[in-house]
N, C-alpha and C. Protein backbone atom coordinates (compact mmCIF):
# COMPACT_ATOMS: atom_id res chain seq x y z
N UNK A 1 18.82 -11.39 7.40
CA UNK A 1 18.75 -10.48 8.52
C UNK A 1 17.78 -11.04 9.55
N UNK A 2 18.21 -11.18 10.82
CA UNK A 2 17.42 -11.61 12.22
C UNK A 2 16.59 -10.21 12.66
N UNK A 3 15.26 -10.80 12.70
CA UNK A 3 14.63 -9.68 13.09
C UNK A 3 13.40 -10.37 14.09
N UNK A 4 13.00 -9.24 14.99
CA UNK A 4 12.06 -9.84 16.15
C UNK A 4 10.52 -10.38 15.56
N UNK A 5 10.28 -11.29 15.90
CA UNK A 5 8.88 -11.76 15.58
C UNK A 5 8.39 -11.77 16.71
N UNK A 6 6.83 -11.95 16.28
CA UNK A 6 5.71 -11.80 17.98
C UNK A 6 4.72 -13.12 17.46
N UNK A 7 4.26 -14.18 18.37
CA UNK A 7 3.91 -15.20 18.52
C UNK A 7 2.58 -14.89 18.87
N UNK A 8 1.12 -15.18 18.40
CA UNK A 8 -0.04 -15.05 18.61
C UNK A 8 -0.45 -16.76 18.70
N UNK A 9 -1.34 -16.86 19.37
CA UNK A 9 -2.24 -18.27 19.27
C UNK A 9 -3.75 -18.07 17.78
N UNK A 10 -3.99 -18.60 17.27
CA UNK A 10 -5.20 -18.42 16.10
C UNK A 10 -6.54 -18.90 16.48
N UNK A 11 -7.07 -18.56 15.90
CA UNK A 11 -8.76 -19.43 17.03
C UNK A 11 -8.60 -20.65 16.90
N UNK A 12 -7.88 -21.23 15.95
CA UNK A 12 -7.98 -22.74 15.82
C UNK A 12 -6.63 -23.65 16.98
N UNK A 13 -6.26 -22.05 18.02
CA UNK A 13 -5.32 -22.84 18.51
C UNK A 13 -3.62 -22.54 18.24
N UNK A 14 -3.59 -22.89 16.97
CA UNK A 14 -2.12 -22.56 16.28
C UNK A 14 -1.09 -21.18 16.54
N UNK A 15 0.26 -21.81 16.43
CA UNK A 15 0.66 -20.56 16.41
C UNK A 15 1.38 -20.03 15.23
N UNK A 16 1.48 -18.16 15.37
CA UNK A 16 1.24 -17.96 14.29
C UNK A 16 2.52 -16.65 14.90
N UNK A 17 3.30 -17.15 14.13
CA UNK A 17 4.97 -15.81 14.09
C UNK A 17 4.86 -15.16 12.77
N UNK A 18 5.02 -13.75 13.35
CA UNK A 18 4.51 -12.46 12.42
C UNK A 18 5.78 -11.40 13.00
N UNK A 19 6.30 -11.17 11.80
CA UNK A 19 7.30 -9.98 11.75
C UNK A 19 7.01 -8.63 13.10
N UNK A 20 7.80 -8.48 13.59
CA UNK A 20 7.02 -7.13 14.12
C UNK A 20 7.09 -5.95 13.28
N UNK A 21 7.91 -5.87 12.31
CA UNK A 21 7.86 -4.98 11.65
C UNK A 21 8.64 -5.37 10.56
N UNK A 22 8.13 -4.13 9.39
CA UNK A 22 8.61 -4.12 7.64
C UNK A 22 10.06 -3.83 7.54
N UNK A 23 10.36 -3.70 6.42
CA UNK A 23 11.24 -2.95 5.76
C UNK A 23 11.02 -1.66 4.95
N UNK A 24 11.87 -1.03 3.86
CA UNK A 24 10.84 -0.42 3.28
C UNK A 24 10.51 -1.22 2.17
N UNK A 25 11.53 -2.07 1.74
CA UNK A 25 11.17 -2.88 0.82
C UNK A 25 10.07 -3.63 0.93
N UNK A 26 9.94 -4.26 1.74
CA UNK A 26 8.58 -5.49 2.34
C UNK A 26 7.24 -4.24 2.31
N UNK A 27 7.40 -3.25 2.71
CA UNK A 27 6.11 -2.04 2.83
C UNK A 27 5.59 -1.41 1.10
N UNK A 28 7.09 -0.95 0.44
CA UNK A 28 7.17 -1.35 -1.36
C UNK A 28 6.25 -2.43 -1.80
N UNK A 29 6.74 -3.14 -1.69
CA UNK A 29 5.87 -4.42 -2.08
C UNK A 29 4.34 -4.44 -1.94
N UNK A 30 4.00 -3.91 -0.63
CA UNK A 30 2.61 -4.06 0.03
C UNK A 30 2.12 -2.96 -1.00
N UNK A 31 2.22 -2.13 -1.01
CA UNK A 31 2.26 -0.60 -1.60
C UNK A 31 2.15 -0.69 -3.28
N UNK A 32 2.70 -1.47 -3.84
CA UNK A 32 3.20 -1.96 -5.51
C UNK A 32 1.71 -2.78 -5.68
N UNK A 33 0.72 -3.47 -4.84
CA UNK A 33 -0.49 -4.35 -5.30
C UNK A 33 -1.41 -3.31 -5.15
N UNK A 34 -1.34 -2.11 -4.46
CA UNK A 34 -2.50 -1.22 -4.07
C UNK A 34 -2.25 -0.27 -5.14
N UNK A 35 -1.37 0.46 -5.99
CA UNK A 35 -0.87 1.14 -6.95
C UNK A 35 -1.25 0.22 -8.44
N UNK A 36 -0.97 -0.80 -8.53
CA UNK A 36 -1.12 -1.77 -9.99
C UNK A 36 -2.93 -1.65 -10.05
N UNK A 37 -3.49 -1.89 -9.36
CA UNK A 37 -5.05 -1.66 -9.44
C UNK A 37 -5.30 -0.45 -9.10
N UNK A 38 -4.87 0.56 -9.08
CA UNK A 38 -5.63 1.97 -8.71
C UNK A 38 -5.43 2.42 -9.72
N UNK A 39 -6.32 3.32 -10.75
CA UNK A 39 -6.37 4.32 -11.86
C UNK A 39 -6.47 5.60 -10.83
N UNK A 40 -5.52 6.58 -11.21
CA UNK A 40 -5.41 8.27 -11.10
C UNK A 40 -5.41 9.14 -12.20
N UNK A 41 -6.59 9.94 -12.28
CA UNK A 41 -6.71 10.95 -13.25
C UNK A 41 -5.52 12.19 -12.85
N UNK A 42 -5.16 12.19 -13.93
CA UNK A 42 -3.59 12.95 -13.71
C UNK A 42 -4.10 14.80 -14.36
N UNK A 43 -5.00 14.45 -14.91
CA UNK A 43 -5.99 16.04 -15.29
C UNK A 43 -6.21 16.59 -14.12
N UNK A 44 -6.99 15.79 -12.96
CA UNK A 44 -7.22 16.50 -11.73
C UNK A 44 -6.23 17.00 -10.60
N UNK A 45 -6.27 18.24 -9.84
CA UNK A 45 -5.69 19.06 -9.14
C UNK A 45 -5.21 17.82 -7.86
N UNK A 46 -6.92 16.84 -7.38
CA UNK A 46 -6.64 16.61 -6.20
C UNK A 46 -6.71 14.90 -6.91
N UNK A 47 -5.75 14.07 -6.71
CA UNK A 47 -5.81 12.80 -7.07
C UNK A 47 -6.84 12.08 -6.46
N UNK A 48 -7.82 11.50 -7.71
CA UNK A 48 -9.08 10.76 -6.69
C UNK A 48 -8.82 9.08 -7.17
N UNK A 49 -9.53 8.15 -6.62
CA UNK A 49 -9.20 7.24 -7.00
C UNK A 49 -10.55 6.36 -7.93
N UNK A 50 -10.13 6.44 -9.02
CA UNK A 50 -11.21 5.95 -9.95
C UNK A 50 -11.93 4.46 -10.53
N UNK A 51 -10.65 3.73 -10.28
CA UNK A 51 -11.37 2.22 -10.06
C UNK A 51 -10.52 1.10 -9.06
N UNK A 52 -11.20 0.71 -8.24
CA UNK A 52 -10.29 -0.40 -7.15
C UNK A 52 -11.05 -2.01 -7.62
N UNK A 53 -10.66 -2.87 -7.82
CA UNK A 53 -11.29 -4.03 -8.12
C UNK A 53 -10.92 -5.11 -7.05
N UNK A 54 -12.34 -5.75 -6.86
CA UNK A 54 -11.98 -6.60 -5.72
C UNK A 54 -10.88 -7.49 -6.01
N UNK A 55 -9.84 -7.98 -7.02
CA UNK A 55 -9.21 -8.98 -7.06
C UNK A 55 -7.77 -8.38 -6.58
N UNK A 56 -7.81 -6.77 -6.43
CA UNK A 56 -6.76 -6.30 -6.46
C UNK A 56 -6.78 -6.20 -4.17
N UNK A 57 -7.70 -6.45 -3.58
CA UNK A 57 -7.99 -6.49 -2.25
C UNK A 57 -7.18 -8.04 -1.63
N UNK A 58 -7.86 -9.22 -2.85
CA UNK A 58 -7.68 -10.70 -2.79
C UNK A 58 -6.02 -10.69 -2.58
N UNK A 59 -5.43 -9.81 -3.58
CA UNK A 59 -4.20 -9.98 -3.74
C UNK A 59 -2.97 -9.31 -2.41
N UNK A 60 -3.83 -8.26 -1.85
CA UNK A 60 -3.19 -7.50 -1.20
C UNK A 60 -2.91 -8.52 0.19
N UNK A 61 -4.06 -9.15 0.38
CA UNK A 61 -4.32 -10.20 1.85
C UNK A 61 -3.11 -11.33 1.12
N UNK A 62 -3.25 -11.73 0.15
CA UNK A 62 -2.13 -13.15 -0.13
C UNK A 62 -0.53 -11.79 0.07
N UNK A 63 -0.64 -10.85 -0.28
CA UNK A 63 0.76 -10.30 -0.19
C UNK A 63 1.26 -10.09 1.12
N UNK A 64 0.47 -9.93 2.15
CA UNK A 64 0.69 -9.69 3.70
C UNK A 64 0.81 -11.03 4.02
N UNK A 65 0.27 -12.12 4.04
CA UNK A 65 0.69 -13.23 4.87
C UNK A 65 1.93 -13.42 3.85
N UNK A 66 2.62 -13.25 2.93
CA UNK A 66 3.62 -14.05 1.93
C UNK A 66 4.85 -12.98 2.64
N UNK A 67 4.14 -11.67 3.02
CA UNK A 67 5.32 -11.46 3.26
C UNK A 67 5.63 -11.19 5.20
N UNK A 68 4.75 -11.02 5.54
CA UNK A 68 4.29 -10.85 7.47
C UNK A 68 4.59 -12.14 7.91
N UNK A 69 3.75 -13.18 7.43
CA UNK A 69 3.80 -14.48 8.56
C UNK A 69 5.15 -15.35 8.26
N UNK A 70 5.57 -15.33 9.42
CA UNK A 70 6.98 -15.79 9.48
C UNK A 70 6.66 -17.81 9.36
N UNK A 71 5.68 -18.36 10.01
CA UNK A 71 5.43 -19.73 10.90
C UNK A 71 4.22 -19.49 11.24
N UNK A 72 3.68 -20.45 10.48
CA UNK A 72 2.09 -21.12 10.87
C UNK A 72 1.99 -22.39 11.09
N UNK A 73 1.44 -22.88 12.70
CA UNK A 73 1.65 -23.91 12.77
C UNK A 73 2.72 -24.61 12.93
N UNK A 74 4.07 -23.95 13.33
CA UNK A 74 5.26 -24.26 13.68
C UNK A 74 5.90 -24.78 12.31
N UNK A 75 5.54 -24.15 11.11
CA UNK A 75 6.10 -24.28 9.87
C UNK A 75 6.12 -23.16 8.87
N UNK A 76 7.29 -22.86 8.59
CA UNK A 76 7.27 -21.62 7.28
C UNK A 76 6.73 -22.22 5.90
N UNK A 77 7.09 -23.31 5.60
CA UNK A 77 6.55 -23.87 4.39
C UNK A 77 5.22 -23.78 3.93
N UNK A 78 4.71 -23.05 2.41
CA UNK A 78 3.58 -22.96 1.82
C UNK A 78 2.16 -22.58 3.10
N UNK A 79 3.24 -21.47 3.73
CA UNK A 79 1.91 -20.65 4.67
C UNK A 79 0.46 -20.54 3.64
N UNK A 80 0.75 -19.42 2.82
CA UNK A 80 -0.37 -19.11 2.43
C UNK A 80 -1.23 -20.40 2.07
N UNK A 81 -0.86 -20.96 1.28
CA UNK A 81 -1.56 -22.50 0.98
C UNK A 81 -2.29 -22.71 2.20
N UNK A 82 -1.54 -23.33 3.30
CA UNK A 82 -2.43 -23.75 4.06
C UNK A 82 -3.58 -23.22 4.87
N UNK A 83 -3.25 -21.73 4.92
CA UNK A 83 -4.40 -20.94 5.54
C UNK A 83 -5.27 -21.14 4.14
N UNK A 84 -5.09 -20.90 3.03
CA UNK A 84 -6.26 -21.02 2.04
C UNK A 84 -7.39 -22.47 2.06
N UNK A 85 -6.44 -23.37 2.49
CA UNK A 85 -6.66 -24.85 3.08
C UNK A 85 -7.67 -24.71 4.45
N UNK A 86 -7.66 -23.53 5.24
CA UNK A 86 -7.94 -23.37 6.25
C UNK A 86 -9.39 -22.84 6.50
N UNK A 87 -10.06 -22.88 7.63
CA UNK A 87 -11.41 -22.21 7.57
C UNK A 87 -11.23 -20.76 7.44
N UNK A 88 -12.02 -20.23 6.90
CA UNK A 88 -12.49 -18.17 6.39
C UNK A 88 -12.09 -18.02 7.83
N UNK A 89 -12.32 -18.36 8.97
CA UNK A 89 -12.25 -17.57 10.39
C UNK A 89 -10.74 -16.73 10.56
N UNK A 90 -10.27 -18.65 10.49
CA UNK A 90 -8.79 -18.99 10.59
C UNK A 90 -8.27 -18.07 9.64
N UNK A 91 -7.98 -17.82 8.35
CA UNK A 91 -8.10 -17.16 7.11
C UNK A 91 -7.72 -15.54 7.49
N UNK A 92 -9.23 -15.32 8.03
CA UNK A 92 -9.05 -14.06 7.87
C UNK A 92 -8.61 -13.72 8.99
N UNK A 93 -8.49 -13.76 10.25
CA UNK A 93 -7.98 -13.98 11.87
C UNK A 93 -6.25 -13.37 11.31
N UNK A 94 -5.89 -14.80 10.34
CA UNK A 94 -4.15 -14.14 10.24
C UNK A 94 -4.46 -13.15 9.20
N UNK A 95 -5.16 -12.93 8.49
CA UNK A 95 -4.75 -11.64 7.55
C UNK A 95 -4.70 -10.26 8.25
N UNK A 96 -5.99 -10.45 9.00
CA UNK A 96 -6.11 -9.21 10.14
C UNK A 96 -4.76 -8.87 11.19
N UNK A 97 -4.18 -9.81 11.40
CA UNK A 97 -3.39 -9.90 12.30
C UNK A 97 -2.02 -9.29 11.24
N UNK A 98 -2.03 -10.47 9.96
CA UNK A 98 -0.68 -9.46 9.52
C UNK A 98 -0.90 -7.65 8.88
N UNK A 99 -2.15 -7.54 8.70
CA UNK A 99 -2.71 -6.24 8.09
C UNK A 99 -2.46 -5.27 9.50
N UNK A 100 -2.21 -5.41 10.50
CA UNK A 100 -1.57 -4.55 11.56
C UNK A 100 -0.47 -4.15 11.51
N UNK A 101 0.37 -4.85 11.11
CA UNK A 101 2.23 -4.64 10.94
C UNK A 101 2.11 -3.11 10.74
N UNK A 102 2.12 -2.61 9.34
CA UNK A 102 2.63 -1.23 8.89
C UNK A 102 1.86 -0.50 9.35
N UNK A 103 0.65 -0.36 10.31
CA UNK A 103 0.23 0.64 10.87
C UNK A 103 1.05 1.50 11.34
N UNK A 104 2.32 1.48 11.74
CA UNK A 104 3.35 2.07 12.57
C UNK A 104 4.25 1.93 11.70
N UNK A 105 4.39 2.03 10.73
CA UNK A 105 4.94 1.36 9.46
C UNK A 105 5.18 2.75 8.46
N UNK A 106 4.07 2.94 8.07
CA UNK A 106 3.58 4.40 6.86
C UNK A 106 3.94 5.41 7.60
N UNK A 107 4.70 6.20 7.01
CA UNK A 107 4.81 7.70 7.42
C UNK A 107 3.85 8.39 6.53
N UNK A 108 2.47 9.27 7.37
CA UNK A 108 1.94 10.06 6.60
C UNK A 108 2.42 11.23 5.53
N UNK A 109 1.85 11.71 4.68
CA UNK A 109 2.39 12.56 3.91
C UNK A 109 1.93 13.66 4.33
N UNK A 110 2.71 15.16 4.26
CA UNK A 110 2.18 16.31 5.04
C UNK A 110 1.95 17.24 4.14
């Protein structure tokens, strides 16, 4: 499926094609790394959240560029790799950038 991408420059210069938007599947996915690390006490009335572990955060940032960044550097091949290859700026610059997508994305619950 052809879908619109949006072209940013990165501090290092590069460019960097990012979905403009999810699916629900691609949002599933995002959604499935934040659920596998969250414990919910199912005793309580109001669901609280009882343990988040940083590896389960690590994972969520590799799941947004694997599934957001279309072309880094005028190449789809082993994105994530190379931003990991890349300086923390650079790094975190595209994670921030793909961590915007589903803002407009999630339908709140009422």
């Amino acid at each position: 499926m052809e879908r619109e991408t949006t072209k940013i420059k990165t501090p290092s210069g590069k460019e960097l094609e990012l979905k403009a938007w999810l699916t629900a599947r691609e949002r599933n996915e995002l959604r499935r790394v934040f659920l596998e690390g969250v414990q919910i006490d199912p005793n309580r009335k109001d669901a609280t959240l009882k343990d988040l572990s940083g590896e389960v955060l690590e994972k969520a940032e590799h799941k947004y560029v694997e599934i957001v960044v279309e072309k880094y550097d005028g190449s789809a091949e082993n994105v994530l790799g190379r931003l990991l290859d890349a300086s923390p700026q650079e790094y975190d610059f595209v994670v921030a950038e793909a961590g915007k997508i589903d803002k407009g994305n999630f339908t709140q619950a009422k």
